[in-house]
N, C-alpha and C. Protein backbone atom coordinates (compact mmCIF):
# COMPACT_ATOMS: atom_id res chain seq x y z
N UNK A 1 -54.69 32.25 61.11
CA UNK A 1 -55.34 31.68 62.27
C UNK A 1 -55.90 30.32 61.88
N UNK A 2 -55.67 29.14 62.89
CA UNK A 2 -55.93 28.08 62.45
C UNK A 2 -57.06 27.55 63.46
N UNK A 3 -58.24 27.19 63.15
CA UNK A 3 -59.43 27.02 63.51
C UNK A 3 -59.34 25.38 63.74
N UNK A 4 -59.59 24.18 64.75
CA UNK A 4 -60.04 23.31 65.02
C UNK A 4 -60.90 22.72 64.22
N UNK A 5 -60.60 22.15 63.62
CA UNK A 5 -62.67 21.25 62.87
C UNK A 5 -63.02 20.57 64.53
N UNK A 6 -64.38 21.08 64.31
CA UNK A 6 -65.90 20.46 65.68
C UNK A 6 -65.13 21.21 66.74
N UNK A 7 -65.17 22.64 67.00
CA UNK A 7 -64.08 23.17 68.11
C UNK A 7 -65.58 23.44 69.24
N UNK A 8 -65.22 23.78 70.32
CA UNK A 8 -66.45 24.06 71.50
C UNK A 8 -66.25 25.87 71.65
N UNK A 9 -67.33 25.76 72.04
CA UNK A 9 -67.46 27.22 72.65
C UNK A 9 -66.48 28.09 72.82
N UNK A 10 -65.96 27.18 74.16
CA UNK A 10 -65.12 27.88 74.92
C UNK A 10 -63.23 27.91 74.12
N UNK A 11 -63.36 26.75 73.10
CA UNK A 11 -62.11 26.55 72.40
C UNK A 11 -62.23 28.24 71.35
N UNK A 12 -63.08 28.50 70.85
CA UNK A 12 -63.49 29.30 69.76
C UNK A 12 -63.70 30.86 70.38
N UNK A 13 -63.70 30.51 71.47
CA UNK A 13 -63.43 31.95 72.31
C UNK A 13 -62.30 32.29 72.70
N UNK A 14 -61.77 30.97 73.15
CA UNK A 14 -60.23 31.42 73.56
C UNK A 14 -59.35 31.46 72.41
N UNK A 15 -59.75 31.27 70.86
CA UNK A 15 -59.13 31.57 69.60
C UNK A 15 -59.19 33.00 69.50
N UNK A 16 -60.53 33.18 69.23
CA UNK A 16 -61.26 34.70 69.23
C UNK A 16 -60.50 36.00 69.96
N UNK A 17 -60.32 35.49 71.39
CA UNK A 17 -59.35 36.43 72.34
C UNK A 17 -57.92 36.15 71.77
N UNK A 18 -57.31 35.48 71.13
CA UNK A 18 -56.33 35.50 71.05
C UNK A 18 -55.65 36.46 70.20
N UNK A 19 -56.49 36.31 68.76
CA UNK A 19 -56.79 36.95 67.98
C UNK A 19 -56.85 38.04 67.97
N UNK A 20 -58.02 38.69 69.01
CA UNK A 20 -58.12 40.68 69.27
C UNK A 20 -56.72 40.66 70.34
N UNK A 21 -56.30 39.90 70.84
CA UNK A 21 -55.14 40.10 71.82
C UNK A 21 -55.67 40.76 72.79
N UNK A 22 -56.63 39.92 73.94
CA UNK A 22 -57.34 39.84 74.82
C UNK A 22 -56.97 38.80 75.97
N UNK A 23 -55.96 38.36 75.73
CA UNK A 23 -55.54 37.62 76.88
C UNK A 23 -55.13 38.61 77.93
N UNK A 24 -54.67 38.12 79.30
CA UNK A 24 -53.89 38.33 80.18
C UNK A 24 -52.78 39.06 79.84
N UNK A 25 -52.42 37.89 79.23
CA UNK A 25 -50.79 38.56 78.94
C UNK A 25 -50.58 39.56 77.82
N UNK A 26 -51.71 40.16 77.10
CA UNK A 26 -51.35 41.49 76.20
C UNK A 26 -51.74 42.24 76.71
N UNK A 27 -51.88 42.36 78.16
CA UNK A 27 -52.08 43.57 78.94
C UNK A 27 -50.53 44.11 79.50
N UNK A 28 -50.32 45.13 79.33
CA UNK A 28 -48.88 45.73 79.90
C UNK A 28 -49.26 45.55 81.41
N UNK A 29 -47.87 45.05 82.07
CA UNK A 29 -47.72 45.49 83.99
C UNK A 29 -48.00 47.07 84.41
N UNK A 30 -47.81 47.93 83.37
CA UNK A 30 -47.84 49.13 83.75
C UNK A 30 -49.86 49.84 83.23
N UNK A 31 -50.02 49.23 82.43
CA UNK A 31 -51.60 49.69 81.85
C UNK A 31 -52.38 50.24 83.44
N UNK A 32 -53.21 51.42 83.31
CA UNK A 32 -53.58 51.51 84.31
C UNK A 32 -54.80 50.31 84.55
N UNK A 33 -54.95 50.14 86.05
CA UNK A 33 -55.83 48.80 86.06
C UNK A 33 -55.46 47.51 85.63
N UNK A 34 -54.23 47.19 85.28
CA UNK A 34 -53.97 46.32 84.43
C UNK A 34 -54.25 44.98 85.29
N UNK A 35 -54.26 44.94 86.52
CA UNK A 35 -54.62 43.65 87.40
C UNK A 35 -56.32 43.08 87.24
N UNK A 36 -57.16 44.05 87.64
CA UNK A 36 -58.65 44.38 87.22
C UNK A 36 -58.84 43.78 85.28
N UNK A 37 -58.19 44.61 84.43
CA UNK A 37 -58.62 43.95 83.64
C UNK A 37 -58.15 42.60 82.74
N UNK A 38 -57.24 42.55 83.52
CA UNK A 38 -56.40 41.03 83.41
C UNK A 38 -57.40 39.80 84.08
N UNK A 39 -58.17 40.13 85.30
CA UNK A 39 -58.69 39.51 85.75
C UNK A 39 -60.09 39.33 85.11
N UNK A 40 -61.00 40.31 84.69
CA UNK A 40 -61.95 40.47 83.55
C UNK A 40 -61.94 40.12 82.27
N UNK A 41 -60.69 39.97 81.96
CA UNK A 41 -60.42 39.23 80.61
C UNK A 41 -60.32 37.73 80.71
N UNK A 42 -59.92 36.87 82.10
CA UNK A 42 -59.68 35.56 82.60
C UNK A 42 -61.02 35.25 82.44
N UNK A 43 -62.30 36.06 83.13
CA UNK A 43 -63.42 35.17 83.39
C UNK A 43 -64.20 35.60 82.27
N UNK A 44 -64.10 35.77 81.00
CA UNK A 44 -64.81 35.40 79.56
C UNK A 44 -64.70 33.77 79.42
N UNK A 45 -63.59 33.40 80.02
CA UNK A 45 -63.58 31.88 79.52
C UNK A 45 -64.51 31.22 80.42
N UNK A 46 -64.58 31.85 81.45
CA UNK A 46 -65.78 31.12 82.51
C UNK A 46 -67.04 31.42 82.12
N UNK A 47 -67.40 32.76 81.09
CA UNK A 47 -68.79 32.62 81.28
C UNK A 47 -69.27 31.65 79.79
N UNK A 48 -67.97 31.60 78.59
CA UNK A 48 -68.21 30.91 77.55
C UNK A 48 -68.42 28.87 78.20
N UNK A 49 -67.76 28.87 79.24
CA UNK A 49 -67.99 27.76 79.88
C UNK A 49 -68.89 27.24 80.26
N UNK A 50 -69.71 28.51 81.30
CA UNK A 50 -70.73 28.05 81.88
C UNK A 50 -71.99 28.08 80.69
N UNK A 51 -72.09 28.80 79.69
CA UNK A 51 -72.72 28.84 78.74
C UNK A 51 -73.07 27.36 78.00
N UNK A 52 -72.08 27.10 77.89
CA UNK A 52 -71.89 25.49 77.34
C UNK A 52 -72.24 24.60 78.04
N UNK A 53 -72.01 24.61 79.33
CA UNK A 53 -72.17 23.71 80.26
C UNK A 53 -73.69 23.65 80.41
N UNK A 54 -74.33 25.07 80.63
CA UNK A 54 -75.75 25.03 80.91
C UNK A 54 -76.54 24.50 79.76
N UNK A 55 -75.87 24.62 78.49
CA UNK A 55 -76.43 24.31 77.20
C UNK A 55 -76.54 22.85 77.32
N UNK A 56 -75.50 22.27 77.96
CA UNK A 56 -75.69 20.29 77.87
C UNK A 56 -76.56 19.82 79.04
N UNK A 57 -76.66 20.77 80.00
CA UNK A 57 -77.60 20.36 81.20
C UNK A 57 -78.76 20.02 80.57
N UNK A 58 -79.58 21.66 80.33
CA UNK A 58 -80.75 22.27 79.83
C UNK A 58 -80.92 22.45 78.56
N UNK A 59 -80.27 21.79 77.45
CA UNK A 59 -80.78 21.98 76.32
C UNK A 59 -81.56 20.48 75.54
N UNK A 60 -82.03 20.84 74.87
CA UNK A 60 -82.43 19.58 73.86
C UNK A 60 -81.75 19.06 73.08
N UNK A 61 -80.56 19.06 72.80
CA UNK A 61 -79.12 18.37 72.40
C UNK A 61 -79.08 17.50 72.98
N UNK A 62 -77.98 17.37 72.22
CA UNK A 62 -77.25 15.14 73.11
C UNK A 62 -78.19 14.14 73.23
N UNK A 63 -79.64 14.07 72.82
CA UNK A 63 -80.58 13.02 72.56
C UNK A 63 -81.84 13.18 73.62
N UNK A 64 -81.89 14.77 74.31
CA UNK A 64 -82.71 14.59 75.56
C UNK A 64 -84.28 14.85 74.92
N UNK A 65 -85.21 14.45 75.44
CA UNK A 65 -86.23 14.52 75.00
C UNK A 65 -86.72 16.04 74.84
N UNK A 66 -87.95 16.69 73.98
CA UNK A 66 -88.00 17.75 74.24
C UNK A 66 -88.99 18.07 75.31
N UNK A 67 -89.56 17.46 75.84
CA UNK A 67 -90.05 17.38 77.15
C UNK A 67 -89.68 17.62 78.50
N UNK A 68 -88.60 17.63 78.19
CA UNK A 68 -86.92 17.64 79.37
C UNK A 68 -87.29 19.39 79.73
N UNK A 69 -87.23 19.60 81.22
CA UNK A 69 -87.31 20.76 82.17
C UNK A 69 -85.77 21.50 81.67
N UNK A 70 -86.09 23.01 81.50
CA UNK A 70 -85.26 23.49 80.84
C UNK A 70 -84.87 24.49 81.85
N UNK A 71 -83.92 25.75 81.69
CA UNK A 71 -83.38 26.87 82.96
C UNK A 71 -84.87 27.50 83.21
N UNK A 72 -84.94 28.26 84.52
CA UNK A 72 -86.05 29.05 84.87
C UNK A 72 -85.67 30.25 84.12
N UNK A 73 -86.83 31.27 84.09
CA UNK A 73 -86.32 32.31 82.84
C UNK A 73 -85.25 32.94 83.57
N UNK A 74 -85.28 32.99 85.16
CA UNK A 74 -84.49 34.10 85.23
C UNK A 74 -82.45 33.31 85.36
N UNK A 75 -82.77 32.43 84.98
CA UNK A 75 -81.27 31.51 84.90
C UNK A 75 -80.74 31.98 83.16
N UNK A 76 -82.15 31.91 82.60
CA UNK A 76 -82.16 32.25 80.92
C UNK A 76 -81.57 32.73 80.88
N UNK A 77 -82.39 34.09 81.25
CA UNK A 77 -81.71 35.55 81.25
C UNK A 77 -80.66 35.95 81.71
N UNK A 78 -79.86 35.10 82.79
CA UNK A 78 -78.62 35.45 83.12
C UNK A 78 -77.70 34.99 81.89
N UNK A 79 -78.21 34.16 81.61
CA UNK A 79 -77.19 33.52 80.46
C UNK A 79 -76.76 34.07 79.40
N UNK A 80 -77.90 34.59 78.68
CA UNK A 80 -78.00 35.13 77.46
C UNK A 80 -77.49 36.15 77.85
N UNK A 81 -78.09 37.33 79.14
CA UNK A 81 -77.46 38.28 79.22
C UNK A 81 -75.84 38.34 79.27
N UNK A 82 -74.85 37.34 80.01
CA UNK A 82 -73.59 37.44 79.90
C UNK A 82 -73.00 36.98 78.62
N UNK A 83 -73.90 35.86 77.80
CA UNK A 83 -73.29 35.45 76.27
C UNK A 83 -73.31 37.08 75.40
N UNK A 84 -74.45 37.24 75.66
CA UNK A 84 -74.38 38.52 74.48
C UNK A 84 -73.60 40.06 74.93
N UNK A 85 -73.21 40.07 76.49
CA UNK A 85 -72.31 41.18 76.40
C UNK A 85 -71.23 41.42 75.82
N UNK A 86 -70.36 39.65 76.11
CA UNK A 86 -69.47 39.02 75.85
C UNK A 86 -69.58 39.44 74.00
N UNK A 87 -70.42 39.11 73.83
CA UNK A 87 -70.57 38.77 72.25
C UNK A 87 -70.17 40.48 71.63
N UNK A 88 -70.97 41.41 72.30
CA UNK A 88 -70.93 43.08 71.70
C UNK A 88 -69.75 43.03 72.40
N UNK A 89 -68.99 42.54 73.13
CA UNK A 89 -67.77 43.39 73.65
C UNK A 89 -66.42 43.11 72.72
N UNK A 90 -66.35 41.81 71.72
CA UNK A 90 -65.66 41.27 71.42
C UNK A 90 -66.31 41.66 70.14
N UNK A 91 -67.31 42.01 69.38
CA UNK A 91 -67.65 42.28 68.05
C UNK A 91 -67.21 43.85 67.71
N UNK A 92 -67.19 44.58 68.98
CA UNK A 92 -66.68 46.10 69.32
C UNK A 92 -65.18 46.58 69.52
N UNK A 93 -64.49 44.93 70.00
CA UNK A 93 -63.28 45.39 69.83
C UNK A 93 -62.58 44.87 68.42
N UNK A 94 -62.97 44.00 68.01
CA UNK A 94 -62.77 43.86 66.11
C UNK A 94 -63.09 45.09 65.66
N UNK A 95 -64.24 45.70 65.63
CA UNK A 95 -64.97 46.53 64.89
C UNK A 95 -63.76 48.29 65.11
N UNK A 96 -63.72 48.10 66.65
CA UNK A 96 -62.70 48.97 66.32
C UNK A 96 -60.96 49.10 65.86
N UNK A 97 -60.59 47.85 65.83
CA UNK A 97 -59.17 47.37 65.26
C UNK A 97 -59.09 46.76 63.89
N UNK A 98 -60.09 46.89 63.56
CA UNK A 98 -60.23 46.82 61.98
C UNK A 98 -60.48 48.13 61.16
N UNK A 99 -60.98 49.43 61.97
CA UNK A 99 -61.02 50.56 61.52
C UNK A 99 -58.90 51.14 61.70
N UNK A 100 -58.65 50.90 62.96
CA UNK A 100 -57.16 51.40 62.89
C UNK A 100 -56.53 50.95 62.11
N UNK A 101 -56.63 49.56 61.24
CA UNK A 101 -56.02 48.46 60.16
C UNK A 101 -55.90 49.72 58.93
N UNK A 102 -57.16 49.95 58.58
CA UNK A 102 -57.51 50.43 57.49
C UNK A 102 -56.72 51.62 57.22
């Protein structure tokens, strides 16, 4: 696997999925649900997006002062909450395809 030098978020996620074979397309036509989770697997890249995106709005990066008005908590909390499901859902499916490896 060949990693980008200075890659973004959303580049390092869509490596990551590639990797557990989490795209779209390593879903069989026949898998049950396979439309549903074809479509659930598409919008990881949207929430690694919006993650990033909210990070350059609202963060103290890129030269903004730290004085600079940041997300309301409950924008926080949406955030973090979808980064870190994302995060256990994808540390859970390594965790279990590295046990079938073995």
């Amino acid at each position: 696997m060949e990693i980008p030098k200075n890659p973004d978020l959303p580049k390092l996620i869509k490596i990551t999925c590639r990797e557990l074979e989490l795209t779209p397309s390593d879903i069989p036509e026949k898998a049950k649900a396979s439309e549903t989770i074809k479509r659930l697997l598409s919008n990881l890249a949207t929430i690694t997006q919006g993650v990033a995106e909210l990070r350059n709005h609202y963060g103290t990066g890129h030269g903004k002062s730290a004085s600079s008005k940041g997300l309301s908590p409950r924008h926080a909390k949406l955030a973090v909450g979808a980064a870190s499901t994302l995060a256990v859902f994808l540390a859970e499916i390594h965790q279990v395809r590295s046990k079938k490896t073995k």
